[in-house]
C-alpha atoms as a PDB file:
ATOM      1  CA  UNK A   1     110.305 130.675  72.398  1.00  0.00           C
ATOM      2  CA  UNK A   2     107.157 130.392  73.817  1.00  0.00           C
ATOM      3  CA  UNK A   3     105.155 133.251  76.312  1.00  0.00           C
ATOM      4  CA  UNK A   4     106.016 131.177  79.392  1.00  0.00           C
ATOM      5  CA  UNK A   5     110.010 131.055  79.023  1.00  0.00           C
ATOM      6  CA  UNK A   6     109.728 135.058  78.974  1.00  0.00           C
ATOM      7  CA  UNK A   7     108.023 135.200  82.258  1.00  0.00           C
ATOM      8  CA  UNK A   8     110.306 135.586  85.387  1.00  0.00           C
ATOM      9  CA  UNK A   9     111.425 133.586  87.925  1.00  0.00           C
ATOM     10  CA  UNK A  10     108.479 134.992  90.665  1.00  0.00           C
ATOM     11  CA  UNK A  11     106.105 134.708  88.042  1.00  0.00           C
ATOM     12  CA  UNK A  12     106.922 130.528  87.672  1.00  0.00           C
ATOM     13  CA  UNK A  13     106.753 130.635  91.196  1.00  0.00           C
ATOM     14  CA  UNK A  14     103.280 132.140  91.470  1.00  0.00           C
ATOM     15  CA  UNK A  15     101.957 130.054  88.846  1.00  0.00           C
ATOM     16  CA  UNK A  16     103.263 126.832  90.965  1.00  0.00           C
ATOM     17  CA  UNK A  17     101.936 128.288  93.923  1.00  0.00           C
ATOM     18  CA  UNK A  18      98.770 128.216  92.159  1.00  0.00           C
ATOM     19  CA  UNK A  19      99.087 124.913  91.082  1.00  0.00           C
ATOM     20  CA  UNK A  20      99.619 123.372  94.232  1.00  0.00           C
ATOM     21  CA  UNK A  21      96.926 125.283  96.302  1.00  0.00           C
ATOM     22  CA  UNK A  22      94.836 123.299  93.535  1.00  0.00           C
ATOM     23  CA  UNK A  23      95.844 119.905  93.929  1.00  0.00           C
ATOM     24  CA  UNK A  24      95.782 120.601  97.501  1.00  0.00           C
ATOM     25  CA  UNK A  25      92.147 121.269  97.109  1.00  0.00           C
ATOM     26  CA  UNK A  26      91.519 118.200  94.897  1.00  0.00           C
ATOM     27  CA  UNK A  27      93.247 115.988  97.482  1.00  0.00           C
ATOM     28  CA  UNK A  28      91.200 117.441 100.771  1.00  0.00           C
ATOM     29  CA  UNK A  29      87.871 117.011  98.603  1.00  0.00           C
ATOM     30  CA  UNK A  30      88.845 113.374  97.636  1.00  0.00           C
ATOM     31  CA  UNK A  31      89.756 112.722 101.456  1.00  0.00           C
ATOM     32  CA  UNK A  32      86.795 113.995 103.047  1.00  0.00           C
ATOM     33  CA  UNK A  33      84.462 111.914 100.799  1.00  0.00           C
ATOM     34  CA  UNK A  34      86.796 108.977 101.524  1.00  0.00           C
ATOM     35  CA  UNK A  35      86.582 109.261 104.899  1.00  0.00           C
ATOM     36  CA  UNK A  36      83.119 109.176 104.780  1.00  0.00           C
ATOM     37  CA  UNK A  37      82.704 106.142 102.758  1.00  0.00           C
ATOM     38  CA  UNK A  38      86.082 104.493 104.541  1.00  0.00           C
ATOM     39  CA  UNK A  39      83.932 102.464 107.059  1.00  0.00           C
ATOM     40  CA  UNK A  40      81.811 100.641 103.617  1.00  0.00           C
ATOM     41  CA  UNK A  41      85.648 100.550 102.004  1.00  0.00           C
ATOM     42  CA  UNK A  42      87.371  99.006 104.776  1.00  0.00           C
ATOM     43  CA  UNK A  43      85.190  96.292 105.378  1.00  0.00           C
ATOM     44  CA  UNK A  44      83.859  95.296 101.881  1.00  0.00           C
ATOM     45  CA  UNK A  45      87.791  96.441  99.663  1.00  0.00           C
ATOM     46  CA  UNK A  46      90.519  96.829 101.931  1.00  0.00           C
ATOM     47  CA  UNK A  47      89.593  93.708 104.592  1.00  0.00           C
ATOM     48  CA  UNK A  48      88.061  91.568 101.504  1.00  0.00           C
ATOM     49  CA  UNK A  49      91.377  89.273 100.906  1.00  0.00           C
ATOM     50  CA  UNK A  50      91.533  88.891 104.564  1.00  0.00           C
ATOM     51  CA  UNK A  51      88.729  85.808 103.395  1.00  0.00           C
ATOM     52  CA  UNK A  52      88.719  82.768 102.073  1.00  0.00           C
ATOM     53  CA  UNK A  53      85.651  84.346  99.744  1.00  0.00           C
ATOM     54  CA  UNK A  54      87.573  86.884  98.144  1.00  0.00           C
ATOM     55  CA  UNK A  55      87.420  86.025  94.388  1.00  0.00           C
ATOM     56  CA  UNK A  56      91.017  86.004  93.943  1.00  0.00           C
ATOM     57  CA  UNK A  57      91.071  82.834  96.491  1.00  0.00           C
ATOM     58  CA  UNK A  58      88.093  81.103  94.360  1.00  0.00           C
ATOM     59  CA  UNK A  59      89.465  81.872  90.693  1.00  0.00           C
ATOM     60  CA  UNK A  60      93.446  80.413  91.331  1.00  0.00           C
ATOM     61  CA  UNK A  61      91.438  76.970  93.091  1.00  0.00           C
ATOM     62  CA  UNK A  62      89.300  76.303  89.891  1.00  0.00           C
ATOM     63  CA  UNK A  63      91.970  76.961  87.869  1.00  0.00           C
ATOM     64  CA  UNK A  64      94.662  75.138  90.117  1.00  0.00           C
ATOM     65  CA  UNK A  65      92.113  72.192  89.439  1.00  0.00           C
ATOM     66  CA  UNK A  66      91.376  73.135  86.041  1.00  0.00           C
ATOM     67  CA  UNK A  67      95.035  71.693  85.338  1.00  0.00           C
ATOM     68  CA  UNK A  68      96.008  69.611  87.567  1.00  0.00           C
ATOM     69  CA  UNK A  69      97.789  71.983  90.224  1.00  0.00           C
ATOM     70  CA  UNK A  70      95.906  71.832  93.542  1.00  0.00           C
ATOM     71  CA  UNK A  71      97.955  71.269  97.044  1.00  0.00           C
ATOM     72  CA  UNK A  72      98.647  74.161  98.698  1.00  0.00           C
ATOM     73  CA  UNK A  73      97.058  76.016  96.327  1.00  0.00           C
ATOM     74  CA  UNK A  74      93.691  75.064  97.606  1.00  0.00           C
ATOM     75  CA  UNK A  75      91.977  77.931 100.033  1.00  0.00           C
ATOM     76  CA  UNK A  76      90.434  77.005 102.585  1.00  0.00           C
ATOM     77  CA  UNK A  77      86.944  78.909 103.155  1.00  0.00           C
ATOM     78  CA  UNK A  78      87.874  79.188 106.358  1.00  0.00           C
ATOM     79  CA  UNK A  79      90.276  80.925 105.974  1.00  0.00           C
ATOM     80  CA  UNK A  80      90.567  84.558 108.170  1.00  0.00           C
ATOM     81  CA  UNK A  81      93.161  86.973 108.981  1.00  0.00           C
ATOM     82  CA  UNK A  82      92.258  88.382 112.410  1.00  0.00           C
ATOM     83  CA  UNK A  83      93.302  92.026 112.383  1.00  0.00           C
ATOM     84  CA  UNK A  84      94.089  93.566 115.774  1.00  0.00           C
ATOM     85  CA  UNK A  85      94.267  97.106 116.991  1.00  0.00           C
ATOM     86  CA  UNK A  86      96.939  97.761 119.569  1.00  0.00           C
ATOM     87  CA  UNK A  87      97.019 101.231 120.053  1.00  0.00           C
ATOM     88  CA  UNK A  88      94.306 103.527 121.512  1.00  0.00           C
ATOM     89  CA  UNK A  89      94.384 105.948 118.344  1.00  0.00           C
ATOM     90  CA  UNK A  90      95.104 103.353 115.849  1.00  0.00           C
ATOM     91  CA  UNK A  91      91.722 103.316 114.389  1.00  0.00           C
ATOM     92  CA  UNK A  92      91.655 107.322 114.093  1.00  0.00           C
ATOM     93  CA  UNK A  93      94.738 107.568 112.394  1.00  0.00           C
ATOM     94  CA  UNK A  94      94.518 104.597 110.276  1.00  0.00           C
ATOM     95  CA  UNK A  95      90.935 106.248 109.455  1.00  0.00           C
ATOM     96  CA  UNK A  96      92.661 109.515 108.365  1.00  0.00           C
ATOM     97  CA  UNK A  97      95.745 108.188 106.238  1.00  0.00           C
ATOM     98  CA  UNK A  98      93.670 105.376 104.356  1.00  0.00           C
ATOM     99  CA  UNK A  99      91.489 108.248 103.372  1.00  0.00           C
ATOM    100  CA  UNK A 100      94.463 110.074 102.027  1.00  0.00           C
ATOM    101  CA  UNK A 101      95.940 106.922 100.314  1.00  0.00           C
ATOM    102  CA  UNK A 102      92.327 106.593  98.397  1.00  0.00           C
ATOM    103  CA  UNK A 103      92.539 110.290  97.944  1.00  0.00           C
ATOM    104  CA  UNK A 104      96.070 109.640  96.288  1.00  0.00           C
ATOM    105  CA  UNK A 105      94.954 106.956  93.690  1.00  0.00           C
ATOM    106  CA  UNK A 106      91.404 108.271  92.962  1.00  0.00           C
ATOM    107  CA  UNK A 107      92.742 111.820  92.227  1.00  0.00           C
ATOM    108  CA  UNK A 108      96.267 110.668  90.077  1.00  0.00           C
ATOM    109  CA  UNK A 109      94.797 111.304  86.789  1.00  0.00           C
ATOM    110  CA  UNK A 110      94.278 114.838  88.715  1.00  0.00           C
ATOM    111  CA  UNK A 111      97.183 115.288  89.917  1.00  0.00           C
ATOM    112  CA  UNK A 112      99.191 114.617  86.721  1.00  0.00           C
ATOM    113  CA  UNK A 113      97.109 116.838  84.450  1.00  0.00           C
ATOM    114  CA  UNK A 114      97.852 119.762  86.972  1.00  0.00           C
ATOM    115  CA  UNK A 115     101.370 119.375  86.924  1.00  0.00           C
ATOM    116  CA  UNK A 116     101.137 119.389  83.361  1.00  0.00           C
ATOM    117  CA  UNK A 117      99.491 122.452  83.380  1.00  0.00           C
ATOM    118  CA  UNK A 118     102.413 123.758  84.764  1.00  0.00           C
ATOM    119  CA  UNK A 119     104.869 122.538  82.772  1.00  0.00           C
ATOM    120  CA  UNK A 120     103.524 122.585  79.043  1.00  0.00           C
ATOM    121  CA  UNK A 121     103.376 126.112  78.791  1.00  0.00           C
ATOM    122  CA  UNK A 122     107.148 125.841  78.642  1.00  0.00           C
ATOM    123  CA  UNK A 123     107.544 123.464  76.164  1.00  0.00           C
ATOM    124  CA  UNK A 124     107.721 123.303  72.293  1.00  0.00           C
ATOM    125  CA  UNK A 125     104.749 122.343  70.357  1.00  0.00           C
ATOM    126  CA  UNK A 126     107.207 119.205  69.350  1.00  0.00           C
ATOM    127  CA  UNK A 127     107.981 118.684  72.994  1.00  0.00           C
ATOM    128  CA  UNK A 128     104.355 118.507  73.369  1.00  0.00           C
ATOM    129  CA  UNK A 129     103.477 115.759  70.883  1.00  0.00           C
ATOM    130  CA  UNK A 130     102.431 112.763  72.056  1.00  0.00           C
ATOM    131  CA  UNK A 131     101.795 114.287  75.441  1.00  0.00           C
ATOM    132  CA  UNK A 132      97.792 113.674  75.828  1.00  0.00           C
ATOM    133  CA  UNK A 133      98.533 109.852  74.494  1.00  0.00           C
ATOM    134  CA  UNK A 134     101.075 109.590  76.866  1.00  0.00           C
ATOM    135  CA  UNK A 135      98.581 111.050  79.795  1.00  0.00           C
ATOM    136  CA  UNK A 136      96.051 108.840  79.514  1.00  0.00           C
ATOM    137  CA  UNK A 137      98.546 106.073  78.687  1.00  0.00           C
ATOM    138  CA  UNK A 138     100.259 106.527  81.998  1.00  0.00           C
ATOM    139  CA  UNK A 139      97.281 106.951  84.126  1.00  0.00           C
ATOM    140  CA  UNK A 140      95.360 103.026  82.472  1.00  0.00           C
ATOM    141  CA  UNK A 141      98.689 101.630  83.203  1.00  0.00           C
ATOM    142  CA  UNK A 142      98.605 103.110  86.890  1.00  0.00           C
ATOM    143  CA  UNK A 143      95.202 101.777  87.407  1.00  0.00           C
ATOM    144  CA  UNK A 144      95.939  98.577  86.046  1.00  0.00           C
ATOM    145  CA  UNK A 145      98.976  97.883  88.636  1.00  0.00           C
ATOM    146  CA  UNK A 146      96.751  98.921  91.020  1.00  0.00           C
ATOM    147  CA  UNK A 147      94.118  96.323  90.107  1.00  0.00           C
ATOM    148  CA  UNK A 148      96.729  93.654  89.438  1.00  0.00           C
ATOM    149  CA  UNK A 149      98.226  94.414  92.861  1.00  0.00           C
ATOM    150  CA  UNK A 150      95.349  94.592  94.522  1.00  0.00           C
ATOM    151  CA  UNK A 151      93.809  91.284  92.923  1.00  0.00           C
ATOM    152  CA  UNK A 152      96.750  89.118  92.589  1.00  0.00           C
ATOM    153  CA  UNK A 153      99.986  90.102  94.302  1.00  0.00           C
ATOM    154  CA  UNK A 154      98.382  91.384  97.795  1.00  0.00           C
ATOM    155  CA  UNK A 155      95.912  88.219  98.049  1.00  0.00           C
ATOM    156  CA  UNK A 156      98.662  85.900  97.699  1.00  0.00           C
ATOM    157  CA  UNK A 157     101.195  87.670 100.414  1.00  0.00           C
ATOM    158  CA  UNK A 158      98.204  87.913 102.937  1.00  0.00           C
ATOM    159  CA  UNK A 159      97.608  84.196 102.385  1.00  0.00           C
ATOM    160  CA  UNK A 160     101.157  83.275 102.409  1.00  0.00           C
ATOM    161  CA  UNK A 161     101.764  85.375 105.016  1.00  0.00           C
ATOM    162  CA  UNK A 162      99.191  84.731 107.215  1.00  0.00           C
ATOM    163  CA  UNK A 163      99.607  80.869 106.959  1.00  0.00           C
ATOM    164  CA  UNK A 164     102.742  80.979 107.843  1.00  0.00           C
ATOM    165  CA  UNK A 165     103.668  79.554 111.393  1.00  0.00           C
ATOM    166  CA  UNK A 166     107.185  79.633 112.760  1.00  0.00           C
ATOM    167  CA  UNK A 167     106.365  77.911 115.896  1.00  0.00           C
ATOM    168  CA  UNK A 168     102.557  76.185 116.942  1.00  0.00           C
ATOM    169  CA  UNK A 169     103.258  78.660 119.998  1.00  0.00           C
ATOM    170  CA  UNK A 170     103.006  82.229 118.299  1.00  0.00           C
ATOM    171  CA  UNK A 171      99.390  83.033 117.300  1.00  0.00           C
ATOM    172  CA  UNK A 172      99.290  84.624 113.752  1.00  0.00           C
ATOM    173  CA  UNK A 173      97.557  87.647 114.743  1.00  0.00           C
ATOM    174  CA  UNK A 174      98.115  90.749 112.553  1.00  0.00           C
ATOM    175  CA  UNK A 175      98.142  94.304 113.645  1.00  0.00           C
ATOM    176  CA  UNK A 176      95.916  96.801 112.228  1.00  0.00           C
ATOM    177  CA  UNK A 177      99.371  99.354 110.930  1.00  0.00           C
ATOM    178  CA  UNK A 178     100.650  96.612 110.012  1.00  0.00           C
ATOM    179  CA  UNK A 179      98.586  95.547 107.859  1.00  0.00           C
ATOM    180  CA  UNK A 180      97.213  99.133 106.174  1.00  0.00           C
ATOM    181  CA  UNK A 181     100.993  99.747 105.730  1.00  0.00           C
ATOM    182  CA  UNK A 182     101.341  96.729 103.205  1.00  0.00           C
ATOM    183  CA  UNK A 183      97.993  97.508 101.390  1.00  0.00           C
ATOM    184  CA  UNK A 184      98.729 100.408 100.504  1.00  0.00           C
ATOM    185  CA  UNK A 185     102.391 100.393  99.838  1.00  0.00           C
ATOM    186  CA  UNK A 186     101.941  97.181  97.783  1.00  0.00           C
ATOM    187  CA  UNK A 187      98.750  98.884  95.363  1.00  0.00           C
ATOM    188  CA  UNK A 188     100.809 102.151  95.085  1.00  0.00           C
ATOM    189  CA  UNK A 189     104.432 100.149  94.223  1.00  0.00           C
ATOM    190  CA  UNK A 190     102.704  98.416  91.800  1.00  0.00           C
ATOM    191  CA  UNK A 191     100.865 101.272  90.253  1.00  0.00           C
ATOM    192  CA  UNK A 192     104.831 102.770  89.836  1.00  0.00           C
ATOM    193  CA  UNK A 193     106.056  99.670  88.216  1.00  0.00           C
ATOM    194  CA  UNK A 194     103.559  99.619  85.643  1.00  0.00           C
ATOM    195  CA  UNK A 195     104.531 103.017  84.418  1.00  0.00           C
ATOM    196  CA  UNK A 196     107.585 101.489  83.397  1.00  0.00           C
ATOM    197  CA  UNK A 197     106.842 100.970  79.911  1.00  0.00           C
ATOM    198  CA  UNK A 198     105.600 105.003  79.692  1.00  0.00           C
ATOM    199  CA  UNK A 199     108.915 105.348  81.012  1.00  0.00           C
ATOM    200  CA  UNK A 200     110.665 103.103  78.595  1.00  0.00           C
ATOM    201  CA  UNK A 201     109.186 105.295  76.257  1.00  0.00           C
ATOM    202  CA  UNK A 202     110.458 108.130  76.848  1.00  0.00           C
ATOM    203  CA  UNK A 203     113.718 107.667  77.249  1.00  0.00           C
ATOM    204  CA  UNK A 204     113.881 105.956  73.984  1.00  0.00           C
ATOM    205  CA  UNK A 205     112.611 109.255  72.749  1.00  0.00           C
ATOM    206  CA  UNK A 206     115.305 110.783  74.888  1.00  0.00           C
ATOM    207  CA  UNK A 207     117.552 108.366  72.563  1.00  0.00           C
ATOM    208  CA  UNK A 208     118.524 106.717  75.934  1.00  0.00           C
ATOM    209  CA  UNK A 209     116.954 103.229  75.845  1.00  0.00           C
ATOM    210  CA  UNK A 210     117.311 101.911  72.423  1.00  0.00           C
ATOM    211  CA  UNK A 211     115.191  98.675  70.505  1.00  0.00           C
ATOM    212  CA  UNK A 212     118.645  96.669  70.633  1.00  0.00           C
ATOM    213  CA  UNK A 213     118.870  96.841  74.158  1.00  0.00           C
ATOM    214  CA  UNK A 214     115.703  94.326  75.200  1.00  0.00           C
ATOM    215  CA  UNK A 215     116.345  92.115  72.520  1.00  0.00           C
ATOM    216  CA  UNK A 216     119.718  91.589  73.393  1.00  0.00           C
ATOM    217  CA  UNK A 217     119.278  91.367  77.537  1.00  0.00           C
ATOM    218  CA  UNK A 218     115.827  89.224  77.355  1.00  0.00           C
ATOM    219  CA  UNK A 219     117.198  85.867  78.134  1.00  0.00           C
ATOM    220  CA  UNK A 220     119.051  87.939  81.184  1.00  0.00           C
ATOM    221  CA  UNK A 221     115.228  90.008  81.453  1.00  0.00           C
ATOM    222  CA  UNK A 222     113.472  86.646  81.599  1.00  0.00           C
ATOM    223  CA  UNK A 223     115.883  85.132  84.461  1.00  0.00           C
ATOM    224  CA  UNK A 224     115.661  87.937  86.505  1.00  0.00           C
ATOM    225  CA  UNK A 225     111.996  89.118  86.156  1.00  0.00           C
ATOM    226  CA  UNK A 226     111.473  85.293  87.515  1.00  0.00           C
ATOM    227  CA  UNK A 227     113.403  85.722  90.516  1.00  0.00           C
ATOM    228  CA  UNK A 228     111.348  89.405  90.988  1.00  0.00           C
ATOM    229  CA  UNK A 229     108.273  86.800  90.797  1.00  0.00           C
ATOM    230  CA  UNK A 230     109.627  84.288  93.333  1.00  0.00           C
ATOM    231  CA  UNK A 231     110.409  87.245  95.506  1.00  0.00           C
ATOM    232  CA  UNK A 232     106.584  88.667  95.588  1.00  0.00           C
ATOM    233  CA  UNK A 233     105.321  84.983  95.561  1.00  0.00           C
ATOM    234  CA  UNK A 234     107.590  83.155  98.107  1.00  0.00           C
ATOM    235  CA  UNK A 235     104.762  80.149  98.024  1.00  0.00           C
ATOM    236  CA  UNK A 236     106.688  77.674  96.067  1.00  0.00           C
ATOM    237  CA  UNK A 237     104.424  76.154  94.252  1.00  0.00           C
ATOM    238  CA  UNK A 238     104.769  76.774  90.107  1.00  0.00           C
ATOM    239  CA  UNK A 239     101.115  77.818  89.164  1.00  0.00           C
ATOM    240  CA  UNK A 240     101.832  81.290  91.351  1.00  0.00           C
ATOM    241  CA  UNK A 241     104.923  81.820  90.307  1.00  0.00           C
ATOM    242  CA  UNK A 242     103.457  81.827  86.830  1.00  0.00           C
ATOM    243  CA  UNK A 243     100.520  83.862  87.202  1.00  0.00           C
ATOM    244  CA  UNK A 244     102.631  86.256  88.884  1.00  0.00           C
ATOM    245  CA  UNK A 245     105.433  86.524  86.213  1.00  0.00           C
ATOM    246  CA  UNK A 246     103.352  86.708  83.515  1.00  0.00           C
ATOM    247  CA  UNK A 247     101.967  90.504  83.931  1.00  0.00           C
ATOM    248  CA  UNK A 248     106.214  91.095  85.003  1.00  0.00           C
ATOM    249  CA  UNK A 249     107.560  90.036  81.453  1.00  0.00           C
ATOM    250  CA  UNK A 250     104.407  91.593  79.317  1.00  0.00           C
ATOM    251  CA  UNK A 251     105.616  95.015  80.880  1.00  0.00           C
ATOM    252  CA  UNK A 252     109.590  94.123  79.851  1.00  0.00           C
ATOM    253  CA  UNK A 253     107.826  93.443  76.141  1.00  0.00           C
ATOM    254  CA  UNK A 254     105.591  95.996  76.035  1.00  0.00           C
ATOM    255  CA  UNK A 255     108.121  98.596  77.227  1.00  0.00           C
ATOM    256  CA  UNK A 256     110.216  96.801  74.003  1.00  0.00           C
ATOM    257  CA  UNK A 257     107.775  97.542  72.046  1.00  0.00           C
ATOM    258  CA  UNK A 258     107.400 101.083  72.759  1.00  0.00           C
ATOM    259  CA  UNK A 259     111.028 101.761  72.082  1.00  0.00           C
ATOM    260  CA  UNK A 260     111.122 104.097  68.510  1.00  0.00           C
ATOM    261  CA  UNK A 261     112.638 101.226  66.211  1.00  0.00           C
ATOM    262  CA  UNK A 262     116.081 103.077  64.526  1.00  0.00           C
ATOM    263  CA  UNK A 263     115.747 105.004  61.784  1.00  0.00           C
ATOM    264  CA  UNK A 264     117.401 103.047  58.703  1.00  0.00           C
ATOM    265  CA  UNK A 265     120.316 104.845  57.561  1.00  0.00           C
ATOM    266  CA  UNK A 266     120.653 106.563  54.535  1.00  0.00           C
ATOM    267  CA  UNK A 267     121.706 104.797  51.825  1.00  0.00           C
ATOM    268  CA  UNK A 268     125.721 106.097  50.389  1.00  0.00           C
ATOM    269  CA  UNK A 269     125.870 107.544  47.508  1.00  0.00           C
END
């Protein structure tokens, strides 16, 4: 039994009281400096697929050309979504929670290997194995939601979205929570689904998810991770839908993959 599962109930306490007061720390450090920097962020990150210049936009119409695909695919560089604030404190407190949100994702890698700090201690060295793969593992696969939300799925809502037009009478003009809400929600939802395959993982360690399982559901998988895609892409057109599923499915595979393949059973005597 290791030192930690001998120490008392206060004494786990105290050591997560430390533990927070650290991240805590982390987070307030990461938020001041983003608050600094937010005015260069929001106008150059977070407002950049507001434009028909973002490189998102540019990429999908050469390759939409590229094979044959164009229509309403096609961005127009005019393109703008105009971003109103309707509240007197709007700006101040959108100012304050996007510098948490960038606090959030810049300091996860952090965060986690705090809370691990915690929790090891009371583990088993063979509880423990595979833990630093699994670290950095989780954390690239955060970071790469992120970057595929914030590249792909985002860009296409806002221009979906913002196009739009129920009746020639309404003006499409969208407001500044509004907006920062989806951002942010989208990037960090994202960043969650891609640790699915870490999760896959370990609960096939847990002897939970088995190898068996994704080969036998992936017809079912494929069918529903397309609807998933339709849902997050309601444009219509095929080309989006594709580019869209295709990052969906490689996490259903690579989560298969990840699955500990059953141990072949010994042979009868």
């Amino acid at each position: 039994m290791s030192d930690s599962q001998q120490m008392s109930f206060w004494e786990h306490l105290d050591d997560l009281r430390r533990v927070i007061f650290r991240i805590v720390i982390v987070m307030a450090v990461i938020s001041v400096a983003s608050f600094v920097a937010m005015p260069w962020m929001f106008d150059n990150v977070i407002m950049a697929p507001c434009s028909g210049s973002f490189v998102t936009y540019g990429l999908f119409d050469r390759a939409a050309a590229a094979v044959g695909l164009q229509g309403e695919l096609v961005t127009d560089p005019s393109f703008r979504v105009d971003i109103v604030s309707l509240e007197l404190t709007s700006q101040l407190f959108v100012h304050l929670s996007a510098a948490f949100w960038v606090a959030f994702v810049v300091g996860f890698p952090i965060i986690i290997y705090l809370l691990w700090g915690f929790v090891a201690p009371a583990l088993y060295d063979h509880e423990k194995h595979g833990a630093v793969r699994a670290f950095l593992f989780g954390n690239i696969m955060f970071y790469l939601g992120v970057a595929v939300g914030y590249f792909l799925v985002f860009p296409l809502a806002v221009r979906f979205l913002a196009d739009y037009q129920l009746s020639s009478a309404i003006r499409p003009i969208v407001s500044l929570e509004s907006y920062m809400d989806n951002f942010f929600m989208l990037l960090v939802m994202m960043g969650a689904v891609f640790e699915l395959p870490l999760l896959a993982w370990l609960m096939g360690r847990m002897g939970i998810l088995t190898r068996e399982f994704f080969g036998k559901y992936r017809r079912h998988a494929i069918v529903a991770l397309m609807i998933v895609a339709a849902f997050i892409t309601p444009t219509g057109d095929p080309f989006t839908l594709f580019i869209v599923f295709i990052p969906i499915y490689a996490l259903w595979e690579m989560s298969a993959r990840l699955v500990p393949a059953p141990k072949p059973e010994a042979a009868e005597c």
